[in-house]
PDB file of N, CA and C in Angstrom:
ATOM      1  N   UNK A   1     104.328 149.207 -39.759  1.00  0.00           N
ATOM      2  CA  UNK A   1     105.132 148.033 -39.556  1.00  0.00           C
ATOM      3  C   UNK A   1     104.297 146.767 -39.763  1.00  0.00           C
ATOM      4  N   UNK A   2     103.129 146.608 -39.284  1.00  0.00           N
ATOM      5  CA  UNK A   2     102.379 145.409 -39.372  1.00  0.00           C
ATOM      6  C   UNK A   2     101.876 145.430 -41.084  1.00  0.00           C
ATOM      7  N   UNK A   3     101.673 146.337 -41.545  1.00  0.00           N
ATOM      8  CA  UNK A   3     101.668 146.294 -42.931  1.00  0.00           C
ATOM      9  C   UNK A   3     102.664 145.824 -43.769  1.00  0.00           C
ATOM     10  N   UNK A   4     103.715 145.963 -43.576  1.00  0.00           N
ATOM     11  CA  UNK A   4     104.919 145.403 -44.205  1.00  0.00           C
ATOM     12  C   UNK A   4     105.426 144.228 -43.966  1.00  0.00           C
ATOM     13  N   UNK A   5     104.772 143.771 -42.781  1.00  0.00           N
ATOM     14  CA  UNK A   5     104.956 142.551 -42.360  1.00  0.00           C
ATOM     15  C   UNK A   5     103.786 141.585 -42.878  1.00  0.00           C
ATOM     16  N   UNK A   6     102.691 142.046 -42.905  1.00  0.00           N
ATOM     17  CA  UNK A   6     101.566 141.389 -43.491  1.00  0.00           C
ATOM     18  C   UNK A   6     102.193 141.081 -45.092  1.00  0.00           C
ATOM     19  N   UNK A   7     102.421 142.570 -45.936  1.00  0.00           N
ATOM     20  CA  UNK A   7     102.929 142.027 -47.288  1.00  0.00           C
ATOM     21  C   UNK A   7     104.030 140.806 -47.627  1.00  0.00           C
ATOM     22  N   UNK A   8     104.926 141.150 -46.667  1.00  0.00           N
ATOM     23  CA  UNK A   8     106.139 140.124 -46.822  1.00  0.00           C
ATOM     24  C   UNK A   8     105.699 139.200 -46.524  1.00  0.00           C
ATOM     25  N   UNK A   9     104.847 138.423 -45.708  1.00  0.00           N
ATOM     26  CA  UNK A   9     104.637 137.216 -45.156  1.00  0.00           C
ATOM     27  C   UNK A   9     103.658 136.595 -46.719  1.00  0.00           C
ATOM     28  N   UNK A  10     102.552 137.709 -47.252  1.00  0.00           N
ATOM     29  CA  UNK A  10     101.978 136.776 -47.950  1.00  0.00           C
ATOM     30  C   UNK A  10     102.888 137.188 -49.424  1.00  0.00           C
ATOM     31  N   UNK A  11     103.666 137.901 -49.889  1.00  0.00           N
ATOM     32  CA  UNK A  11     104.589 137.409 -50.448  1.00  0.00           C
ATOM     33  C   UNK A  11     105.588 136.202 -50.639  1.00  0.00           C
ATOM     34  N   UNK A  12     105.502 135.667 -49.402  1.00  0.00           N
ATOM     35  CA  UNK A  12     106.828 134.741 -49.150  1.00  0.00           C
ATOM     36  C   UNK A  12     105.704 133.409 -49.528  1.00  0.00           C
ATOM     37  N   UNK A  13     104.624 133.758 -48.935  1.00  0.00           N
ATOM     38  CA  UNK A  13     103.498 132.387 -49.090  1.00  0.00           C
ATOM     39  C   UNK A  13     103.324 132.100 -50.480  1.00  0.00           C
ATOM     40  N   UNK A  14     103.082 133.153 -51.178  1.00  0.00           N
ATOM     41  CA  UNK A  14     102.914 133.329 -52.646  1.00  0.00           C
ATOM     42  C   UNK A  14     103.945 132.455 -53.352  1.00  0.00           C
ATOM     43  N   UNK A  15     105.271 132.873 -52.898  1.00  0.00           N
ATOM     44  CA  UNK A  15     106.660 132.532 -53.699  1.00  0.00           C
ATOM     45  C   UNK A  15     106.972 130.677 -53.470  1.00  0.00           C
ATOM     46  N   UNK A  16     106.285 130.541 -52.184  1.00  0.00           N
ATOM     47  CA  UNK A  16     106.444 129.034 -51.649  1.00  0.00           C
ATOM     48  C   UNK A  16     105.519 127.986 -52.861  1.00  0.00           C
ATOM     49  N   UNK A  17     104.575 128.515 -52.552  1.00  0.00           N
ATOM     50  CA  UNK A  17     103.355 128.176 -53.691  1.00  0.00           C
ATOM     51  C   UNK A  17     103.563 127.956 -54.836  1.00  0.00           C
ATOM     52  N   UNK A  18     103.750 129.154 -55.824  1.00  0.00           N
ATOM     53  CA  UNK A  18     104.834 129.236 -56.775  1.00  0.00           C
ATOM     54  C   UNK A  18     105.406 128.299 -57.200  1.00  0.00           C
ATOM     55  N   UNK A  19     106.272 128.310 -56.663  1.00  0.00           N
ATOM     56  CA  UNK A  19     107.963 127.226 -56.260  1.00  0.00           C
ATOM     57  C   UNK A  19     107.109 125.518 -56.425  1.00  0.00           C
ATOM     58  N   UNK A  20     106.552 125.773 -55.332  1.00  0.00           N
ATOM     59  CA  UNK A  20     105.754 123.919 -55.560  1.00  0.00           C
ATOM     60  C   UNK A  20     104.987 124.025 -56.215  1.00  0.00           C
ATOM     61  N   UNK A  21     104.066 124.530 -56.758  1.00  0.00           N
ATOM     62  CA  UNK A  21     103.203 124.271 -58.309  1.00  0.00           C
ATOM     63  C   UNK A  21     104.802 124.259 -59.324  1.00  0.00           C
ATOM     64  N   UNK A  22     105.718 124.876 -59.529  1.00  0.00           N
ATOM     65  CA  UNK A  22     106.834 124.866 -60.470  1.00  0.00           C
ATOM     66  C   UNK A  22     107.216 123.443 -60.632  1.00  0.00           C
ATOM     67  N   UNK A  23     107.414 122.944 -59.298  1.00  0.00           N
ATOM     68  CA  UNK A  23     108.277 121.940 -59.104  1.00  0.00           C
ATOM     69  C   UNK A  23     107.786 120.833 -59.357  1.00  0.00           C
ATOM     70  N   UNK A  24     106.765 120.889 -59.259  1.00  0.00           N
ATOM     71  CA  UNK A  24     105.722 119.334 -59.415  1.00  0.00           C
ATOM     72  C   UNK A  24     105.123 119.360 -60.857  1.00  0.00           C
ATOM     73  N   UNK A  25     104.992 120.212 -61.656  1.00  0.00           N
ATOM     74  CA  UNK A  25     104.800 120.761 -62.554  1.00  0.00           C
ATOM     75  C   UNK A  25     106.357 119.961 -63.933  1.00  0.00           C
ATOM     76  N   UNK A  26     107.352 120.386 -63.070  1.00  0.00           N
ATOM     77  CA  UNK A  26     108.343 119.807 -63.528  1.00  0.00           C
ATOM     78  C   UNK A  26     108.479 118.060 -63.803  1.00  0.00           C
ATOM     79  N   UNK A  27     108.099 118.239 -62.308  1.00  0.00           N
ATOM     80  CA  UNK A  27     108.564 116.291 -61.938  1.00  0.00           C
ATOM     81  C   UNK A  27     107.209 115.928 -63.040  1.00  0.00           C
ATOM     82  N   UNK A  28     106.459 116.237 -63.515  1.00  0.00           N
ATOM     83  CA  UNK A  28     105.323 115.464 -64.194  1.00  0.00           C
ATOM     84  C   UNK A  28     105.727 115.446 -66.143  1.00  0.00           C
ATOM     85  N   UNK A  29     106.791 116.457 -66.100  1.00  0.00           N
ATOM     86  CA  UNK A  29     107.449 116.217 -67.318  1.00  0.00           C
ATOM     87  C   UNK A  29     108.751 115.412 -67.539  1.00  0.00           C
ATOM     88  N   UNK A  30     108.925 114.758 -66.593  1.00  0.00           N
ATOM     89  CA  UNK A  30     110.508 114.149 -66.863  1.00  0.00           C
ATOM     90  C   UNK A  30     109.854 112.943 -67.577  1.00  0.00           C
ATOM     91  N   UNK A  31     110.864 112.659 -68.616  1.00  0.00           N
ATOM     92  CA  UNK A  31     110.681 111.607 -69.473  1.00  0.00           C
ATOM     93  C   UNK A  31     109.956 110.069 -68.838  1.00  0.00           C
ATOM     94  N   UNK A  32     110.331 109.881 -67.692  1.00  0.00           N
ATOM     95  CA  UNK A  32     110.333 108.862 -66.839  1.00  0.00           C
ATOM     96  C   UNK A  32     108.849 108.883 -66.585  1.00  0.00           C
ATOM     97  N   UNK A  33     108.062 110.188 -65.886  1.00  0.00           N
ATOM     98  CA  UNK A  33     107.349 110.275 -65.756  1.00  0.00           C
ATOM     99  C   UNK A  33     105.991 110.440 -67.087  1.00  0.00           C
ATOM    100  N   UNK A  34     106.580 110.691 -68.377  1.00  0.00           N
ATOM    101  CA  UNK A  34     105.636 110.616 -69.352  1.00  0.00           C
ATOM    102  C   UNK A  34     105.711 109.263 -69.438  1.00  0.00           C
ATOM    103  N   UNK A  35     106.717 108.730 -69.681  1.00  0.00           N
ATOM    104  CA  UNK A  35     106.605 107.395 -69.580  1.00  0.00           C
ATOM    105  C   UNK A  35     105.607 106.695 -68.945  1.00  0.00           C
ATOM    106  N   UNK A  36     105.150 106.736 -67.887  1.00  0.00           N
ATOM    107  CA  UNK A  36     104.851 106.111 -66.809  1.00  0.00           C
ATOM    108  C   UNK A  36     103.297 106.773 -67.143  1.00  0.00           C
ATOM    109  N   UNK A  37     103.058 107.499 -67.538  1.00  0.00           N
ATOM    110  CA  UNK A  37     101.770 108.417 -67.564  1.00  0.00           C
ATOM    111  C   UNK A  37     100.589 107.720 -69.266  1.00  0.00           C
ATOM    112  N   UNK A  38     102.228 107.335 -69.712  1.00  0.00           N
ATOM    113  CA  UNK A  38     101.205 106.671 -71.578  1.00  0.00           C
ATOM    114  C   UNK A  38     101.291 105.324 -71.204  1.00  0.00           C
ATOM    115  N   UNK A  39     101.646 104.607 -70.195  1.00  0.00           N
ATOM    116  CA  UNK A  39     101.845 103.311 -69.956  1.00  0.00           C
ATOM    117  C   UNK A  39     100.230 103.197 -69.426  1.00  0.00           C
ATOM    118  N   UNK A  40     100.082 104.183 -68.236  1.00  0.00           N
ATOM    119  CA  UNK A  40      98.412 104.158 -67.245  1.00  0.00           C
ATOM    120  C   UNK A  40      97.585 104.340 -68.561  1.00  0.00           C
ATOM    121  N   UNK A  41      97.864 105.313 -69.464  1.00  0.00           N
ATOM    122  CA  UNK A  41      96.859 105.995 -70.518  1.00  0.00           C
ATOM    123  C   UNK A  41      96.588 104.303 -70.969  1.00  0.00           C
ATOM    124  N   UNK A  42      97.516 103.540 -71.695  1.00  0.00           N
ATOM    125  CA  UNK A  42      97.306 102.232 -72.568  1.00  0.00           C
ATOM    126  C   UNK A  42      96.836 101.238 -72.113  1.00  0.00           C
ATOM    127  N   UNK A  43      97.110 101.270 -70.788  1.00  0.00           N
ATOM    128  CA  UNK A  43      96.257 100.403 -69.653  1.00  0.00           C
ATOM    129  C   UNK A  43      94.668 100.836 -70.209  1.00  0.00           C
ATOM    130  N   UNK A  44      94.289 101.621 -69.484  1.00  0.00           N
ATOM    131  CA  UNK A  44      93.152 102.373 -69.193  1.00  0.00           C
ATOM    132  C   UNK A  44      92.574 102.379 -70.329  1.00  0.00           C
ATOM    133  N   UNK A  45      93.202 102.194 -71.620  1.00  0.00           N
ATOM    134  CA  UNK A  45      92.321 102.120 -73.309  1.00  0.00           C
ATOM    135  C   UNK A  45      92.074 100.817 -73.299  1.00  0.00           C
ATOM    136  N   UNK A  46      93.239  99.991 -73.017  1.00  0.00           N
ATOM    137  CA  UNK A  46      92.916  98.484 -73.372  1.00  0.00           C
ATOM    138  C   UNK A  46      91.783  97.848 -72.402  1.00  0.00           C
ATOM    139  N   UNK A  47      91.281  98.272 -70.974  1.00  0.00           N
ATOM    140  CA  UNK A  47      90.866  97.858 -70.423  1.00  0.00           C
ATOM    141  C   UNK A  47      89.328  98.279 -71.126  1.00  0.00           C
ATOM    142  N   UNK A  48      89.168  99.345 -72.111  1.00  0.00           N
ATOM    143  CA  UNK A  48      87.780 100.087 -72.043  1.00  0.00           C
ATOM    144  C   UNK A  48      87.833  99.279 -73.249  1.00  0.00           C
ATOM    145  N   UNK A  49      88.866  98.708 -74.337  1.00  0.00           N
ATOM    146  CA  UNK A  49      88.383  98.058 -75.358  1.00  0.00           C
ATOM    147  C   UNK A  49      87.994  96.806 -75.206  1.00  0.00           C
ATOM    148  N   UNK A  50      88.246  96.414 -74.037  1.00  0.00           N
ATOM    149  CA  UNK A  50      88.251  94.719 -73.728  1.00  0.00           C
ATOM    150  C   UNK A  50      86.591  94.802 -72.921  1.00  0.00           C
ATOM    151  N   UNK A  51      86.394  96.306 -72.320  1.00  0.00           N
ATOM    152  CA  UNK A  51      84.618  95.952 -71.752  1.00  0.00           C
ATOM    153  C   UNK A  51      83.958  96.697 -73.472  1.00  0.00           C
ATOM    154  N   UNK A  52      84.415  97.014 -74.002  1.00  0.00           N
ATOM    155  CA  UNK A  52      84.015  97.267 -75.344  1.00  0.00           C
ATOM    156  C   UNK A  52      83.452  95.670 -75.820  1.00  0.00           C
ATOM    157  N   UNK A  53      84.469  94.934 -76.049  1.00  0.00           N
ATOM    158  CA  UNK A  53      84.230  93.746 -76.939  1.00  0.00           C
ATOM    159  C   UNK A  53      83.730  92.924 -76.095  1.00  0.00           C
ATOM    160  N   UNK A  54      83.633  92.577 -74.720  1.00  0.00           N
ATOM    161  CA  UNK A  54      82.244  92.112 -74.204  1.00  0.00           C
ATOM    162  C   UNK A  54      80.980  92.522 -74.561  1.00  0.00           C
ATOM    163  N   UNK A  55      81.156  93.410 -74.096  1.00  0.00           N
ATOM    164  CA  UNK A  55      79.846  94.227 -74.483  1.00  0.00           C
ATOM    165  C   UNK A  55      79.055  93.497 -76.002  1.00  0.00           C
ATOM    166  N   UNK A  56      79.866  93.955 -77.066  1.00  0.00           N
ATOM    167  CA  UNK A  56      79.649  93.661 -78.515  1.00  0.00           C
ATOM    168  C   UNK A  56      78.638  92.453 -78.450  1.00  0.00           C
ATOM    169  N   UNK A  57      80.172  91.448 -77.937  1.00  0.00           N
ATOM    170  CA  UNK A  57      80.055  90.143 -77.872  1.00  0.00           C
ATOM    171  C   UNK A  57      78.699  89.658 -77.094  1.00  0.00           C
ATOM    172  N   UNK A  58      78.004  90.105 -75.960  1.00  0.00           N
ATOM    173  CA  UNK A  58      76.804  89.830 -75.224  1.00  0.00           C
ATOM    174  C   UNK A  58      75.829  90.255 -76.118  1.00  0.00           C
ATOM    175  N   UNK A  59      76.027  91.555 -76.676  1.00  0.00           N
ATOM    176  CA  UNK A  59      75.093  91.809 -78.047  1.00  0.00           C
ATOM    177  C   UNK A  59      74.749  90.702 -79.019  1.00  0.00           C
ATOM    178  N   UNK A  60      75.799  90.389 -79.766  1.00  0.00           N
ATOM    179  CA  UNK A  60      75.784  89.315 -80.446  1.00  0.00           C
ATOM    180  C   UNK A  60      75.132  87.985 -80.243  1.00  0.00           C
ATOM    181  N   UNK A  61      75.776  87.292 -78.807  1.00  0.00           N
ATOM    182  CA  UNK A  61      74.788  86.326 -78.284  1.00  0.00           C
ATOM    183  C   UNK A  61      73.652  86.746 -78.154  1.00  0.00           C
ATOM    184  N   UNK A  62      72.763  87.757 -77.655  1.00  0.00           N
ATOM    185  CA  UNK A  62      71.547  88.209 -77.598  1.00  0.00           C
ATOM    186  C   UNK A  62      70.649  87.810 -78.594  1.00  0.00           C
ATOM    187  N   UNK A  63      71.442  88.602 -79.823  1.00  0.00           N
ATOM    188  CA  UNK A  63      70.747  89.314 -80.745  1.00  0.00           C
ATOM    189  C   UNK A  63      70.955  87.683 -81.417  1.00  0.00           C
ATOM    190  N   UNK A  64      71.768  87.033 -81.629  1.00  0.00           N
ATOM    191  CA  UNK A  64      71.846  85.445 -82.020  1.00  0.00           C
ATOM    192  C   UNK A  64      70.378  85.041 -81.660  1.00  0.00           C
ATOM    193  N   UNK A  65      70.286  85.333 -80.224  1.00  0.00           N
ATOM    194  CA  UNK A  65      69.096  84.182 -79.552  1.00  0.00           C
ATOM    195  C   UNK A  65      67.699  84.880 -79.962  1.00  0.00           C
ATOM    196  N   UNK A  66      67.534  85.900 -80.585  1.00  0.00           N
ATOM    197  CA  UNK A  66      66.246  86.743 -80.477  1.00  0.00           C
ATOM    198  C   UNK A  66      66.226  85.982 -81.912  1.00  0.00           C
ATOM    199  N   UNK A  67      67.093  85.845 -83.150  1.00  0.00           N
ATOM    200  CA  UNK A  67      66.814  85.450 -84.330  1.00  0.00           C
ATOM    201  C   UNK A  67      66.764  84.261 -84.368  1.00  0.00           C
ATOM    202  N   UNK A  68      67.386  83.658 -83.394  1.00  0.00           N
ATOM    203  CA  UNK A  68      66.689  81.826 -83.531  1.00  0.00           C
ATOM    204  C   UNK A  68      65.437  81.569 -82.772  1.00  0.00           C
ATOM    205  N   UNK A  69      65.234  82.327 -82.063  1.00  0.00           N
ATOM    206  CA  UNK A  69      63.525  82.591 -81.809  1.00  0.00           C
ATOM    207  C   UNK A  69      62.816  82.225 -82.730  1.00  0.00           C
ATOM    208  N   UNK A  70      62.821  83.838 -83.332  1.00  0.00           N
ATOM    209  CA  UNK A  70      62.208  84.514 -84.639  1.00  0.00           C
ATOM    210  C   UNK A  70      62.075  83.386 -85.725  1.00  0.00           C
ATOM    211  N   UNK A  71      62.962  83.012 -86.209  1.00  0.00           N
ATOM    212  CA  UNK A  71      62.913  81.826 -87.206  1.00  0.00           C
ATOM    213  C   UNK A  71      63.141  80.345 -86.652  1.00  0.00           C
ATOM    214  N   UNK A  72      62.441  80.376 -85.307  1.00  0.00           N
ATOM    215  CA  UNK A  72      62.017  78.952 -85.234  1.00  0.00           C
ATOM    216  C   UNK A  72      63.352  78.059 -85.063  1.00  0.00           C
ATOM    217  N   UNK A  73      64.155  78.683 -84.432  1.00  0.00           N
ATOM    218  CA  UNK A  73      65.734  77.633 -84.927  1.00  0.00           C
ATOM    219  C   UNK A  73      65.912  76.924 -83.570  1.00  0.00           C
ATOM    220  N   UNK A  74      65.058  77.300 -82.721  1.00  0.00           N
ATOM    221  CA  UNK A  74      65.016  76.623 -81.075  1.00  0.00           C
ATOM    222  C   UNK A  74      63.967  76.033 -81.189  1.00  0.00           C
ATOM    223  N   UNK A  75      63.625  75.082 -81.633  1.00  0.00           N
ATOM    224  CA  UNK A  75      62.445  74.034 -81.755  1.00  0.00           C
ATOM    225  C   UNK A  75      63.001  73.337 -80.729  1.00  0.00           C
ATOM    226  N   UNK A  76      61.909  72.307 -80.422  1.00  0.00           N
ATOM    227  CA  UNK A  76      62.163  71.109 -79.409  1.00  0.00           C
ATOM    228  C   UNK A  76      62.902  70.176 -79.896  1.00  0.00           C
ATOM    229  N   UNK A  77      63.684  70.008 -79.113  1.00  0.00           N
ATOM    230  CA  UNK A  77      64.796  68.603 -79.664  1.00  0.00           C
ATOM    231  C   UNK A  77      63.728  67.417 -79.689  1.00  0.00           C
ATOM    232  N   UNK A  78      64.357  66.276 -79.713  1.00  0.00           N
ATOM    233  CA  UNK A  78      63.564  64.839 -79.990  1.00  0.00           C
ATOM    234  C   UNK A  78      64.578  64.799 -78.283  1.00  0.00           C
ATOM    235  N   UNK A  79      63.815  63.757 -76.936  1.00  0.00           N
ATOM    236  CA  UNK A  79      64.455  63.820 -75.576  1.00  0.00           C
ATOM    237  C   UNK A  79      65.316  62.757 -76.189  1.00  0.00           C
ATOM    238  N   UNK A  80      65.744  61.927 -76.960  1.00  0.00           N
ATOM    239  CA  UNK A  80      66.210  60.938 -77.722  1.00  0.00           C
ATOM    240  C   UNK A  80      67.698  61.416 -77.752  1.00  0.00           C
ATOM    241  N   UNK A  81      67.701  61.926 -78.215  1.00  0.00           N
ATOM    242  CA  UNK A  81      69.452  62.870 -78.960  1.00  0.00           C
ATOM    243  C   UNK A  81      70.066  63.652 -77.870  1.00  0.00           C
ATOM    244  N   UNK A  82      71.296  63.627 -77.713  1.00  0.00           N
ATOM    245  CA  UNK A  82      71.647  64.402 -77.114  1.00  0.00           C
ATOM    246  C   UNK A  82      71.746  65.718 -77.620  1.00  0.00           C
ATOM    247  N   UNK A  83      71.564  66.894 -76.392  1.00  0.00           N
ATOM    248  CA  UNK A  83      71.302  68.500 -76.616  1.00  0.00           C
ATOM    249  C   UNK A  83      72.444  68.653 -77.159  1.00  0.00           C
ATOM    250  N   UNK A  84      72.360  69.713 -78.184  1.00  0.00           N
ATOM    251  CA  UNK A  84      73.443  70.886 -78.337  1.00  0.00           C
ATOM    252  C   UNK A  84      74.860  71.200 -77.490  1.00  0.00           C
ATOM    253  N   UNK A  85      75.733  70.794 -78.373  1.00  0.00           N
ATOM    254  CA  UNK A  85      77.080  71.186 -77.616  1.00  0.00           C
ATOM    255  C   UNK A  85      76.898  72.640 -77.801  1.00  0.00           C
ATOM    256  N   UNK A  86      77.503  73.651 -76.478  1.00  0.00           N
ATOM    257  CA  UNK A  86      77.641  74.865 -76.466  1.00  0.00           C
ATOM    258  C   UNK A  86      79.135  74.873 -75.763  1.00  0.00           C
ATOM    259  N   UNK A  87      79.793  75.931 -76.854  1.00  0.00           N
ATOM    260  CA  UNK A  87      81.265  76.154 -76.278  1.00  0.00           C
ATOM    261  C   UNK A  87      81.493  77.494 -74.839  1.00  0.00           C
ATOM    262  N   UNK A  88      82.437  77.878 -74.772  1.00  0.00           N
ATOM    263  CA  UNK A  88      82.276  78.386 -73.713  1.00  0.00           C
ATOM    264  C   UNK A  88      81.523  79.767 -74.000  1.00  0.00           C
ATOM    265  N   UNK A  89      81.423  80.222 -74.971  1.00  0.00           N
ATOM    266  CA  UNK A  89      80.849  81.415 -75.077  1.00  0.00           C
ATOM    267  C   UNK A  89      79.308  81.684 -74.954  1.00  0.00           C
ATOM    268  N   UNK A  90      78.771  80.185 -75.167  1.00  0.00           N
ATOM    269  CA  UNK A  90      77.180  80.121 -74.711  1.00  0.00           C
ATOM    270  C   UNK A  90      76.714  79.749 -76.365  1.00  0.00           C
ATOM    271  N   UNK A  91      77.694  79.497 -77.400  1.00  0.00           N
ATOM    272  CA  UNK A  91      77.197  79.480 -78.444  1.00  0.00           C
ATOM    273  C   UNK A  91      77.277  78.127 -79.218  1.00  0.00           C
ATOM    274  N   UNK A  92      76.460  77.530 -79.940  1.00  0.00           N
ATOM    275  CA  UNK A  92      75.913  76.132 -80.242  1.00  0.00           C
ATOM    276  C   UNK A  92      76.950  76.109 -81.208  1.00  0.00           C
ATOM    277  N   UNK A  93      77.594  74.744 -80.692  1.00  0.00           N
ATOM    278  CA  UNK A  93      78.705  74.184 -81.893  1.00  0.00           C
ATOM    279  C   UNK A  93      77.656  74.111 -83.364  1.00  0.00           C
ATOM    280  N   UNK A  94      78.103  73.950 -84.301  1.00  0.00           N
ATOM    281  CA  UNK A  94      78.025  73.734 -85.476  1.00  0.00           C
ATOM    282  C   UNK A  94      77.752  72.619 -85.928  1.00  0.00           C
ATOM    283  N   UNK A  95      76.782  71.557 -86.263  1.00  0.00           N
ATOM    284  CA  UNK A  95      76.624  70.529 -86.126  1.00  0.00           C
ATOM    285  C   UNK A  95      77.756  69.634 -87.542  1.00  0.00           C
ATOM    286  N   UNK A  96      77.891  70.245 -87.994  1.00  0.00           N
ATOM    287  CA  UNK A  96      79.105  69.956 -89.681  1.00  0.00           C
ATOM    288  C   UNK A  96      80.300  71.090 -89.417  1.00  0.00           C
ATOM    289  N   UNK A  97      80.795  70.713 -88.265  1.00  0.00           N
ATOM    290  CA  UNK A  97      82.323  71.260 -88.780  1.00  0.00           C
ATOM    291  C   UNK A  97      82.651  71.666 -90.441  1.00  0.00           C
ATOM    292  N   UNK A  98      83.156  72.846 -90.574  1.00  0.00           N
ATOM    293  CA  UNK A  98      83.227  73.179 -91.669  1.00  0.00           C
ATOM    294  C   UNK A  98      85.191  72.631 -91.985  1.00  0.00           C
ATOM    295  N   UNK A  99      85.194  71.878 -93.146  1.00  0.00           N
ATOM    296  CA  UNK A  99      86.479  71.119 -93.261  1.00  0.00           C
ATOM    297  C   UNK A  99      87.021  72.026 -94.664  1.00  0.00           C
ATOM    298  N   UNK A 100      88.159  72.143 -95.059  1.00  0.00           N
ATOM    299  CA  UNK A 100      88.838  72.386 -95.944  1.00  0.00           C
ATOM    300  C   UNK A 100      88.622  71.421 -96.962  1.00  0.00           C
ATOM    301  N   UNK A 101      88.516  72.337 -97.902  1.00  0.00           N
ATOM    302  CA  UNK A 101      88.442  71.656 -99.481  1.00  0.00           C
ATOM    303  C   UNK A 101      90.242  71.407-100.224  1.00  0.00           C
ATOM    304  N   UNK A 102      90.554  71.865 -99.264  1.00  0.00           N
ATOM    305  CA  UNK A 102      92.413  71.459 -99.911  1.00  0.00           C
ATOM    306  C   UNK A 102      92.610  70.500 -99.891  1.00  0.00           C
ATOM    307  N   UNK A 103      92.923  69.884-101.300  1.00  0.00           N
ATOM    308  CA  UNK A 103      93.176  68.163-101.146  1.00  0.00           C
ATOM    309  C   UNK A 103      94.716  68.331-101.091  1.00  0.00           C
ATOM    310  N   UNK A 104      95.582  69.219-101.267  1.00  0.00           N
ATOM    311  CA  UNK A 104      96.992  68.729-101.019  1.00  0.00           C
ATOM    312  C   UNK A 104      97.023  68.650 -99.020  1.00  0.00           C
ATOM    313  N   UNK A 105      96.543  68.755 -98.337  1.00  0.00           N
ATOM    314  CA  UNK A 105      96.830  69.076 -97.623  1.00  0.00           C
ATOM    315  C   UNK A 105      97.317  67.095 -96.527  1.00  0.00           C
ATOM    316  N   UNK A 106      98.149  66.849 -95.496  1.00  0.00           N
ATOM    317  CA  UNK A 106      98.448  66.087 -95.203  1.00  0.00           C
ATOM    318  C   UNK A 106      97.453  64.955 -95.001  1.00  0.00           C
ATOM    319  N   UNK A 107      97.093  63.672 -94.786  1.00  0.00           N
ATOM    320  CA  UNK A 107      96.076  62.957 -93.887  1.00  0.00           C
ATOM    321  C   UNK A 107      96.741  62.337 -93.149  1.00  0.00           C
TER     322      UNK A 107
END
C-alpha cells in the first residue's frame, strides 16, 4: 500500500510539473509575447550599438590626439589669440569652415 501510494503521489508531482513547464512554455509563444520578447531583443542591440559607437568615437578622439602629437599639430599657441574652439565632442573646430562652391545657391 505505501508503495502505491508513494508511486501515485510522485506521479501526480510529475504530471503537475509537466502541466506548468507546458503552460509557461505556451504563454512564451503567444504572439503578444514574441512581440514583447523582439521589442527587449532591439532594445538590448540598440543599446550595445550606441556603447559600440562611443566606444569608436573615444577611439577616434584618442587616436586624433596621439597624431597631433606625433606631427607637432599641438604646438604652443601665441597667449595673444584666443585658444581653439572645441565643440562638444572635445574636437577642434576647423579654423576655415569648409563653404560650398555652388554659386547658384541663395545669398
Amino acid at each position: 500500500m505505501f508503495r502505491r501510494a508513494f508511486w501515485f503521489t510522485a506521479g501526480a508531482a510529475a504530471g503537475v510539473w509537466a502541466t506548468t513547464k507546458v503552460n509557461r512554455r505556451l504563454k512564451q509563444l503567444t504572439p503578444e509575447s514574441l512581440a514583447a520578447q523582439a521589442a527587449d531583443k532591439a532594445v538590448e542591440a540598440g543599446h550595445r550599438l550606441k556603447d559600440f559607437a562611443l566606444d569608436v568615437r573615444a577611439g577616434m578622439i584618442r587616436r586624433e590626439a596621439e597624431l597631433e602629437e606625433a606631427l607637432g599639430l599641438e604646438a604652443p599657441m601665441d597667449p595673444a589669440l584666443p585658444a581653439p574652439r572645441r565643440n562638444a565632442l572635445g574636437h577642434r573646430d576647423h579654423p576655415y569652415p569648409h563653404h560650398s562652391n555652388n554659386r547658384n545657391e541663395d545669398h
